[in-house]
C-alpha atoms as a PDB file:
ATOM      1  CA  UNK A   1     104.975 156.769 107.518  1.00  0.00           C
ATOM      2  CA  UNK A   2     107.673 154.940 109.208  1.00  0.00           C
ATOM      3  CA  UNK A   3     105.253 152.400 109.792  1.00  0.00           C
ATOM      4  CA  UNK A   4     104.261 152.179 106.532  1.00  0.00           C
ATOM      5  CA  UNK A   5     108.043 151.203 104.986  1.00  0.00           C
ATOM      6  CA  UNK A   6     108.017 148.560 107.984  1.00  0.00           C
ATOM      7  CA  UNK A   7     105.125 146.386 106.908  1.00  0.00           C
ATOM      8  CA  UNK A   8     106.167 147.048 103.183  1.00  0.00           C
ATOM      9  CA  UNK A   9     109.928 145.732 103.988  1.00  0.00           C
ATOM     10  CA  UNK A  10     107.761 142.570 106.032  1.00  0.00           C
ATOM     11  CA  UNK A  11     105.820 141.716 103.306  1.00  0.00           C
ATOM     12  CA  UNK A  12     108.602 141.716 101.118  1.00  0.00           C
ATOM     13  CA  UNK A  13     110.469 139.153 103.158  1.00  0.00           C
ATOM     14  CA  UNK A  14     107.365 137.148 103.690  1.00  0.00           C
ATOM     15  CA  UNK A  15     107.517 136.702  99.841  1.00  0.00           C
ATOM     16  CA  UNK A  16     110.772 136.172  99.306  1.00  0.00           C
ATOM     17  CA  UNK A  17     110.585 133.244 102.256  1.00  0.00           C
ATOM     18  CA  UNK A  18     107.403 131.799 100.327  1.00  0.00           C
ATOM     19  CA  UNK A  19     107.907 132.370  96.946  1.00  0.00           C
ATOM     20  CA  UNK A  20     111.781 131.905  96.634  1.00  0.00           C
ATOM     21  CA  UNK A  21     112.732 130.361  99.127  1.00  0.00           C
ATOM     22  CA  UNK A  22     115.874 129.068  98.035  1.00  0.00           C
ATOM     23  CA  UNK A  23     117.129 133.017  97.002  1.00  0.00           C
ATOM     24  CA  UNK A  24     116.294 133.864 100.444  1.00  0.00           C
ATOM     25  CA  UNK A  25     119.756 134.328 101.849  1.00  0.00           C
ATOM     26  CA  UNK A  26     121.021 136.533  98.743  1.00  0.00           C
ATOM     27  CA  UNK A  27     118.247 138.743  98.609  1.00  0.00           C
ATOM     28  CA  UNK A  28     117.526 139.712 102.077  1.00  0.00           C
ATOM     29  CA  UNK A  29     120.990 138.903 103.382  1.00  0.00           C
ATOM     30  CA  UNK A  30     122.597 140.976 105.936  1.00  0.00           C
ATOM     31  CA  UNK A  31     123.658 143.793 104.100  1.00  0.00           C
ATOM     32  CA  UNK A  32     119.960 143.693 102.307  1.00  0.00           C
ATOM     33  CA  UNK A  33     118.704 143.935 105.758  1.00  0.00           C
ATOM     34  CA  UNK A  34     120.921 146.914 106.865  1.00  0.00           C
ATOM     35  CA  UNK A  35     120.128 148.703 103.574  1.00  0.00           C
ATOM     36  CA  UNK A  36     116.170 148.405 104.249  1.00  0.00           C
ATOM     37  CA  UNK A  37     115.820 149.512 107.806  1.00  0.00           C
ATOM     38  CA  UNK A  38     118.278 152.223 107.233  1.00  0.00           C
ATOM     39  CA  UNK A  39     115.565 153.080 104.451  1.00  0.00           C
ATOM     40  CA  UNK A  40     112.449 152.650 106.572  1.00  0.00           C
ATOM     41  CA  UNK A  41     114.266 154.783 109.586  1.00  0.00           C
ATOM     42  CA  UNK A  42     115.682 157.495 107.179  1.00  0.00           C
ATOM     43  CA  UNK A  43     112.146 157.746 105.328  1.00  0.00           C
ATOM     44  CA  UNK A  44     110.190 158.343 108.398  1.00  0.00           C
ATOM     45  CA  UNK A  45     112.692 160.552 109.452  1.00  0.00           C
ATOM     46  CA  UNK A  46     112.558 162.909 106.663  1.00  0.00           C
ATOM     47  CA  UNK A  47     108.621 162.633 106.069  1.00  0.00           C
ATOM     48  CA  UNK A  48     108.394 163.287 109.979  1.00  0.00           C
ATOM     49  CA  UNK A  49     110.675 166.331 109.634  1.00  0.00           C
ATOM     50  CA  UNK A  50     109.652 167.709 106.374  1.00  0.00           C
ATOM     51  CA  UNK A  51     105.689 167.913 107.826  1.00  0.00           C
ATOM     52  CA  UNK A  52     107.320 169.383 111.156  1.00  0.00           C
ATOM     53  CA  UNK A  53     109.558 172.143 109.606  1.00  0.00           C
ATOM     54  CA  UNK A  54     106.647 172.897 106.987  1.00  0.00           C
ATOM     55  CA  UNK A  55     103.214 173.085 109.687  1.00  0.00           C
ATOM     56  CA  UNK A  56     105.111 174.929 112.436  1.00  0.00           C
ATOM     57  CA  UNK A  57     106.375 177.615 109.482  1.00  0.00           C
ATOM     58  CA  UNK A  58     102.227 178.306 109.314  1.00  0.00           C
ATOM     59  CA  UNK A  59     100.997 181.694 111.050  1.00  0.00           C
ATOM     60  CA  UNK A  60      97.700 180.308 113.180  1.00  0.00           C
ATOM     61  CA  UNK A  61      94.886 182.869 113.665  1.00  0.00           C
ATOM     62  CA  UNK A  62      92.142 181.251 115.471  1.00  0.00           C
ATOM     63  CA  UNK A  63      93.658 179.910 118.405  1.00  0.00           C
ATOM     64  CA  UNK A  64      96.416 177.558 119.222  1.00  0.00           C
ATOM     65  CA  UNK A  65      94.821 175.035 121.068  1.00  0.00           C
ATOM     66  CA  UNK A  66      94.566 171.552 119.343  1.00  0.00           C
ATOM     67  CA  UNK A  67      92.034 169.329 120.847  1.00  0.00           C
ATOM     68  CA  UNK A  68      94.271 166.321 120.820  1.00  0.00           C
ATOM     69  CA  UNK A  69      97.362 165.608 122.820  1.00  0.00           C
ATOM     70  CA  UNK A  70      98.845 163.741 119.310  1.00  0.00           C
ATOM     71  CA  UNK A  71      98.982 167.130 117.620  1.00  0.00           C
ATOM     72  CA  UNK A  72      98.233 165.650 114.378  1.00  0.00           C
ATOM     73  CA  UNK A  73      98.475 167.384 111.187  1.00  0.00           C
ATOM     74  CA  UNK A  74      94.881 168.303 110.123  1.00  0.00           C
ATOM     75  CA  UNK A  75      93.782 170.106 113.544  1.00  0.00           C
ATOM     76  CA  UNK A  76      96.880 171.827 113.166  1.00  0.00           C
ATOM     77  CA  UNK A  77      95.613 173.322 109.817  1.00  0.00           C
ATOM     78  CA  UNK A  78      92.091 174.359 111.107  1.00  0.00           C
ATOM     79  CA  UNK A  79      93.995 176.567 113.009  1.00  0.00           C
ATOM     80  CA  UNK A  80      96.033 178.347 110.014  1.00  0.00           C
ATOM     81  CA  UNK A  81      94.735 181.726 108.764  1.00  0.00           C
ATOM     82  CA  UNK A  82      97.438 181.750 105.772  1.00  0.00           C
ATOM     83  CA  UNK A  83      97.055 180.154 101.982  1.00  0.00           C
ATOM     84  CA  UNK A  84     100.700 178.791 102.822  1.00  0.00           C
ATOM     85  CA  UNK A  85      98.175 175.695 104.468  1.00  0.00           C
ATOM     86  CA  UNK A  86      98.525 175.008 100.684  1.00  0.00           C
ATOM     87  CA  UNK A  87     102.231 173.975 100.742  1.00  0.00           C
ATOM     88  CA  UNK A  88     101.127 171.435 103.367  1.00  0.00           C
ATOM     89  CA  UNK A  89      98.142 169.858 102.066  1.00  0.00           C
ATOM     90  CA  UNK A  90     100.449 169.223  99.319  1.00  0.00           C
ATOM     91  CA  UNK A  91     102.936 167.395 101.335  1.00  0.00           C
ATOM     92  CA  UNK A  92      99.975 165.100 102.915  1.00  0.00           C
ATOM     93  CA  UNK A  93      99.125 163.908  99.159  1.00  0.00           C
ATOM     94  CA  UNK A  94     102.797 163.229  98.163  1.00  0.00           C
ATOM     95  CA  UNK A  95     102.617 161.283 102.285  1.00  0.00           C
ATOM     96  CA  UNK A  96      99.453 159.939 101.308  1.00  0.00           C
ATOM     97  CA  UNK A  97     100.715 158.613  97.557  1.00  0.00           C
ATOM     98  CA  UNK A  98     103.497 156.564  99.018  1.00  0.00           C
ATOM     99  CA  UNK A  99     101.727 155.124 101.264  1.00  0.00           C
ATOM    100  CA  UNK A 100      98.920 154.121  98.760  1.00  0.00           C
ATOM    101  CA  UNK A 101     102.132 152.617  96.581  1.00  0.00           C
ATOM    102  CA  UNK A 102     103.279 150.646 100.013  1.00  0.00           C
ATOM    103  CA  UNK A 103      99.784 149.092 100.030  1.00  0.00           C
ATOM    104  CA  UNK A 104      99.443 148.057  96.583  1.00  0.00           C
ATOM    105  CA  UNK A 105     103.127 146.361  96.831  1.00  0.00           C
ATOM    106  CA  UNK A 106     101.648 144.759 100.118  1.00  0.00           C
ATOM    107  CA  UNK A 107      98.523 143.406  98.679  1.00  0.00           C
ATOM    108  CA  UNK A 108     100.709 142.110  95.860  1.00  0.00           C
ATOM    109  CA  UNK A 109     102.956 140.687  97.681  1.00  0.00           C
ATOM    110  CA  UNK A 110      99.807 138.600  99.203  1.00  0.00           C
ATOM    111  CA  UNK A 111      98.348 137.835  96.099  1.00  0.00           C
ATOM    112  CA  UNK A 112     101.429 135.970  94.576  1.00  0.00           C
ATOM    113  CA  UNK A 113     101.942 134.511  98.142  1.00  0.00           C
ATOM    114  CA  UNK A 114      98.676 133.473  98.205  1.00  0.00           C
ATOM    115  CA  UNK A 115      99.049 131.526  94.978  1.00  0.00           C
ATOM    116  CA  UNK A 116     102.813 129.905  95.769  1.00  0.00           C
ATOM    117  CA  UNK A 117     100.716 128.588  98.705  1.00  0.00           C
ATOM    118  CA  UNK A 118      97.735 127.232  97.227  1.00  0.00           C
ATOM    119  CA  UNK A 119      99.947 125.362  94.898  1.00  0.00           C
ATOM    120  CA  UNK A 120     101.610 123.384  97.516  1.00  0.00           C
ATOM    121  CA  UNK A 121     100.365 119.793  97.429  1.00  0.00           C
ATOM    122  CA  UNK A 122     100.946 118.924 101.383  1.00  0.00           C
ATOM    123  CA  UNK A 123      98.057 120.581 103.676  1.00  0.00           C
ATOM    124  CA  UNK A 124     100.481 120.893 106.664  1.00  0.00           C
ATOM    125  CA  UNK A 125     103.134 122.637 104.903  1.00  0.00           C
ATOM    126  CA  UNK A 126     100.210 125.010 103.586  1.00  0.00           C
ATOM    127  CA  UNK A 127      98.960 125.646 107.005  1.00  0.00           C
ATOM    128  CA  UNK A 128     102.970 126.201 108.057  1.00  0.00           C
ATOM    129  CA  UNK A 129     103.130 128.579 105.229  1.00  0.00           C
ATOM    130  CA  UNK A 130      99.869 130.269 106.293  1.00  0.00           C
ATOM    131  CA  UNK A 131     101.105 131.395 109.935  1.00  0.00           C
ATOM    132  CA  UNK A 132     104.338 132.778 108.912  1.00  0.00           C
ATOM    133  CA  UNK A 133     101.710 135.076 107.119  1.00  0.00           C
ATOM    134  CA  UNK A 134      99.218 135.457 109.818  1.00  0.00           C
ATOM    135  CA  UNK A 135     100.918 138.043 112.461  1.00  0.00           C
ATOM    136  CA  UNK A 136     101.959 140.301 109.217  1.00  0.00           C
ATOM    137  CA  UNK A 137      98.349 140.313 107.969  1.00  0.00           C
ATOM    138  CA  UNK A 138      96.745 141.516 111.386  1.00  0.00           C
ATOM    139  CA  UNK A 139      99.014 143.919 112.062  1.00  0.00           C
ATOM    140  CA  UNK A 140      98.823 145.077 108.946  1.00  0.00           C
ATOM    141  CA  UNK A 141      94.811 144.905 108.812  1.00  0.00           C
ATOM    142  CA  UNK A 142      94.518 146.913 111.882  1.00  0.00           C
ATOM    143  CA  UNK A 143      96.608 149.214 111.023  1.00  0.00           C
ATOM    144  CA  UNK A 144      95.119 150.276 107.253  1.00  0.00           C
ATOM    145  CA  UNK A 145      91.704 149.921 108.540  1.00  0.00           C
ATOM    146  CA  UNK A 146      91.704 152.096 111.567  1.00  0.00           C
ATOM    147  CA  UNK A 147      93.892 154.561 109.513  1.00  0.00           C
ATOM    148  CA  UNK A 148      91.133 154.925 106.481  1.00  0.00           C
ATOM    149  CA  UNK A 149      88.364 154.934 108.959  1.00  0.00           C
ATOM    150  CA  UNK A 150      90.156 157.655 110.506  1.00  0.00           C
ATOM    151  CA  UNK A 151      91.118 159.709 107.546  1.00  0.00           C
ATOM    152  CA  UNK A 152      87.930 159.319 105.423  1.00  0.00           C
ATOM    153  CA  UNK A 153      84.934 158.782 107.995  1.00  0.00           C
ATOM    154  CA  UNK A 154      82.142 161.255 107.285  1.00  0.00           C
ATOM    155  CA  UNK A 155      81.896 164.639 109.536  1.00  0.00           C
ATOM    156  CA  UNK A 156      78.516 163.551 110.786  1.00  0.00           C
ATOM    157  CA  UNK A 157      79.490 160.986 113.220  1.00  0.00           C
ATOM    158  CA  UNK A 158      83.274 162.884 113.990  1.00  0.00           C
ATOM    159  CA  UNK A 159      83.858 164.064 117.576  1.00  0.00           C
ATOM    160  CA  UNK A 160      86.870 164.887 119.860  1.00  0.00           C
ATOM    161  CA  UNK A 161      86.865 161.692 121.836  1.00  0.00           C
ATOM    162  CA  UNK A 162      86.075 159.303 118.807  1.00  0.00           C
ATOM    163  CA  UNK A 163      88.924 161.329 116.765  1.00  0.00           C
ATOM    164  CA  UNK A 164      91.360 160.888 119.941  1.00  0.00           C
ATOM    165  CA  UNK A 165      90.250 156.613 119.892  1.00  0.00           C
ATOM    166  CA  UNK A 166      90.389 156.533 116.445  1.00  0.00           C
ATOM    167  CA  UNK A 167      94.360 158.030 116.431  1.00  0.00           C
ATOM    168  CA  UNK A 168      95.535 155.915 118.878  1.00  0.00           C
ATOM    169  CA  UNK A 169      94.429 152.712 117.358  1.00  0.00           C
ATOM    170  CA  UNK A 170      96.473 153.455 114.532  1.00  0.00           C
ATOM    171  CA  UNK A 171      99.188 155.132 115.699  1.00  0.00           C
ATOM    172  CA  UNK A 172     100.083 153.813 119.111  1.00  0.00           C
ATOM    173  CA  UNK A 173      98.033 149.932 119.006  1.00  0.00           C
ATOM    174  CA  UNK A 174      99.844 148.428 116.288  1.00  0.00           C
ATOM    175  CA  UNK A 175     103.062 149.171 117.043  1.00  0.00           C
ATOM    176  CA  UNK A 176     102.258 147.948 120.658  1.00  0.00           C
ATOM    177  CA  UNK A 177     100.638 144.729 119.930  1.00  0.00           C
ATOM    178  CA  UNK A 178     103.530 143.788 117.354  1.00  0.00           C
ATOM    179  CA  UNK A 179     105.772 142.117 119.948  1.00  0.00           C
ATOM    180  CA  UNK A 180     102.652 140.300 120.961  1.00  0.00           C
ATOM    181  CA  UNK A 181     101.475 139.294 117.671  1.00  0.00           C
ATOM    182  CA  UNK A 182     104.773 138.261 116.210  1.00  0.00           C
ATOM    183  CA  UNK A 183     105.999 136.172 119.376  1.00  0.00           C
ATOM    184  CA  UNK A 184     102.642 134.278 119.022  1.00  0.00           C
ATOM    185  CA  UNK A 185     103.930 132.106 116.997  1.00  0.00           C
ATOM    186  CA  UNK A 186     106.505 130.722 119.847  1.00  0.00           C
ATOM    187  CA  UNK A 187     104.969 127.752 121.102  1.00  0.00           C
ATOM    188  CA  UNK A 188     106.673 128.112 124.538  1.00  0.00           C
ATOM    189  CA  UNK A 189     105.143 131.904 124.504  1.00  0.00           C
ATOM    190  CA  UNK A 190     101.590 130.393 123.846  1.00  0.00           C
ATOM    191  CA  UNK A 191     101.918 127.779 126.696  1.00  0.00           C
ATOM    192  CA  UNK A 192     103.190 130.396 129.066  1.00  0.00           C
ATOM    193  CA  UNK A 193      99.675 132.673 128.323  1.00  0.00           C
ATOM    194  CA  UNK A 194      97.565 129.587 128.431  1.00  0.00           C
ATOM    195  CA  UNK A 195      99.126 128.762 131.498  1.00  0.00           C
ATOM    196  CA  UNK A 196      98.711 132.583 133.285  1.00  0.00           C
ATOM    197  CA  UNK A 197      95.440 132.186 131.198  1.00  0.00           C
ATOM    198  CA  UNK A 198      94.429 129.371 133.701  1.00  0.00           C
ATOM    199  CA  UNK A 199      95.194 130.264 136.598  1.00  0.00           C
ATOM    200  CA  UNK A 200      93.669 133.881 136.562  1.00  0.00           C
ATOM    201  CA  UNK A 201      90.855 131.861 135.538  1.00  0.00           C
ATOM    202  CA  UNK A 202      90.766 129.064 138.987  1.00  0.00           C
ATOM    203  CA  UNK A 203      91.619 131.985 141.211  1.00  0.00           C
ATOM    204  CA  UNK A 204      88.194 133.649 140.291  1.00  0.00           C
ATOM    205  CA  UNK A 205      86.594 130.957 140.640  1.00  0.00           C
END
């Protein structure tokens, strides 16, 4: 979830940098700044904690041996022999309803950045605008797609080691390949990995 209120507070200051520009020091000012991140920590703290306290509370019957090392929630539930389960499953749909309300602000976000940039006359200040947006929109495309493929793909094609991929492309990729993605846009960064990029390349040869 923590994730989630990360690419939510991004997009936000993607669209305030696009769309009003000139506001961009009052709205996401320092104190702005410390007020979101304190959010995004404190709100994955709690959701984290909350979902802790409330699946280790439930009395498992049929084992207690998850076959993942992530110990998500649903394996954990398989494994309950109690209605409490219910309590839970609750939780995940108040978890899951936020983080449908993070996307929609996201996409939102996009759509009225999407039109502030369109309407800019000069092509190279539209490109400019365009990748400030890029990193933001793969990290955030990897990680909403690999989450709904793993939350809603059908039983027919789920198994242990697909279910095991599946989690750690959207749980432990994305917040790996940020650094990466984000630092892209240094042009002495890019030169550096062309450069490497080369020289693996004559060595092999």
């Amino acid at each position: 979830m923590a994730e989630y209120y990360i690419l939510t507070i991004m997009a936000y200051d993607r669209y305030v940098a696009i769309c009003q520009p000139l506001h961009y020091g009052t709205l996401l000012g320092s104190r702005a700044c410390v007020h979101m991140g304190a959010a995004a920590w404190g709100g994955g703290f709690l959701t984290g904690l909350l979902h802790t306290a409330n699946t280790f509370s439930l009395p498992l019957c049929k084992g207690n041996a998850v076959d993942q090392f992530f110990c998500e929630i649903p394996p954990l539930l398989k494994l309950s022999c109690s209605h409490a389960y219910l309590s839970e499953i609750g939780l995940l749909v108040v978890t899951l309803s936020l983080g449908f309300g993070f996307f929609v602000f996201i996409v939102l976000s996009y759509v009225q950045i999407f039109r502030a940039v369109l309407r800019i006359p000069s092509e190279q200040e539209r490109h400019k605008a365009f990748s400030i947006c890029l990193p933001h929109l793969t990290v955030v495309s990897l990680f909403v797609s690999t989450g709904i493929f793993a939350n809603l793909k059908p039983p027919s094609i789920s198994s242990p080691s697909l279910d095991l991929v599946v989690t750690v492309l959207y749980s432990v990729v994305p917040p790996a390949v940020n650094p990466l993605i984000y630092s892209m846009r240094n042009k002495e960064l890019r030169n550096a990995l062309k450069n490497l990029f080369l020289v693996v390349v004559f060595r092999q040869q």
